[in-house]
Protein backbone atom coordinates (compact mmCIF):
# COMPACT_ATOMS: atom_id res chain seq x y z
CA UNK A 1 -11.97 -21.33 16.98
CA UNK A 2 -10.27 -22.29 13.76
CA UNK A 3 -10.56 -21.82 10.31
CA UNK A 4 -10.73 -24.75 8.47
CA UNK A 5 -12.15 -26.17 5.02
CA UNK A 6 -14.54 -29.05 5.45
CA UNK A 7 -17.44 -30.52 2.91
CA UNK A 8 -20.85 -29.25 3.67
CA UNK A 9 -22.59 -32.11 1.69
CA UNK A 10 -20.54 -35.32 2.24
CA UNK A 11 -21.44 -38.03 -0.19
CA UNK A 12 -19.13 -40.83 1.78
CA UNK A 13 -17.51 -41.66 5.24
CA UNK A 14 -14.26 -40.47 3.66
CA UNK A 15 -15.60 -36.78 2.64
CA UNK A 16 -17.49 -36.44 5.82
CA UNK A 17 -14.33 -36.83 8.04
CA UNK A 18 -12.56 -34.36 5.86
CA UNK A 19 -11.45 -31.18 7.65
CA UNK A 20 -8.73 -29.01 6.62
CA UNK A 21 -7.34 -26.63 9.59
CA UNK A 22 -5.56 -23.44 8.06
CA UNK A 23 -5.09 -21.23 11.17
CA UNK A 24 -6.30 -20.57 14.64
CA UNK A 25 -9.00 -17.60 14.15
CA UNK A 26 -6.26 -14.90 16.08
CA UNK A 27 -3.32 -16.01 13.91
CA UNK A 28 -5.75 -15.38 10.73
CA UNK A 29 -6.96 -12.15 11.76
CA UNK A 30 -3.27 -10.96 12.84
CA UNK A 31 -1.21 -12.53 10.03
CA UNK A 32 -3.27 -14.00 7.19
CA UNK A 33 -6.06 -11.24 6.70
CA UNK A 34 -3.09 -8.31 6.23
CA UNK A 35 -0.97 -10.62 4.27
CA UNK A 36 -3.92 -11.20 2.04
CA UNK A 37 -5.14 -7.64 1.96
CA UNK A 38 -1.61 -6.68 1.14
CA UNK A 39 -1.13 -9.14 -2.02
CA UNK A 40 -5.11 -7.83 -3.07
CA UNK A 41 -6.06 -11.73 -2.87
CA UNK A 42 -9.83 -12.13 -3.21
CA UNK A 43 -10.94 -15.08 -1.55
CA UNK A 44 -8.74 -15.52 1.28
CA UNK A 45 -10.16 -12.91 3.53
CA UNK A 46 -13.84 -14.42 3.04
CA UNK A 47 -12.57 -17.59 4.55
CA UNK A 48 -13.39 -15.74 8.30
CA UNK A 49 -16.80 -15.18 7.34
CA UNK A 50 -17.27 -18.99 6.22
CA UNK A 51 -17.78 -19.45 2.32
CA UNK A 52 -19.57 -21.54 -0.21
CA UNK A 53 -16.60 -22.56 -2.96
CA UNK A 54 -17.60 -25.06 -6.08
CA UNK A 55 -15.20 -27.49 -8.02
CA UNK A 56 -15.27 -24.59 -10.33
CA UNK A 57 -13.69 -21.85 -7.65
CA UNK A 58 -11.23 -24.32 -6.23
CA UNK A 59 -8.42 -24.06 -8.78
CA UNK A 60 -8.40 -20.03 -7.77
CA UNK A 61 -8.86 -20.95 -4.22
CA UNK A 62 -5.84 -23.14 -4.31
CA UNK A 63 -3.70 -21.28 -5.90
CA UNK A 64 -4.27 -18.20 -3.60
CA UNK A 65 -3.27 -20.52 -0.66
CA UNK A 66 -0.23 -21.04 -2.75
């Protein structure tokens, strides 16, 4: 299992085969989640669970990754 970012309503062939790996789900849970619970980031630990962002959310998304 991996977590990954992917587009849950595709409007081309080019969207649809998007998928974004971040991090097998042991490497999250042992590295990213206390990394991110450590710097207080907000939406990084929701990625486990599986999360809903919009175009609006992205530009804190992305910079959390950062």
């Amino acid at each position: 299992m991996s977590v990954c970012a992917f587009i849950s309503n595709p409007q081309d062939d080019s969207e649809s085969s998007s998928n974004i790996p971040f991090a097998s789900e042991p490497f999250f849970k042992q590295v990213w989640l206390p990394a991110s619970q450590e710097l207080e980031l907000k939406w990084i630990p929701l990625f486990s669970n599986g999360i809903d962002i919009t175009k609006t959310d992205l530009p804190l998304v992305i910079e959390e990754i950062k």
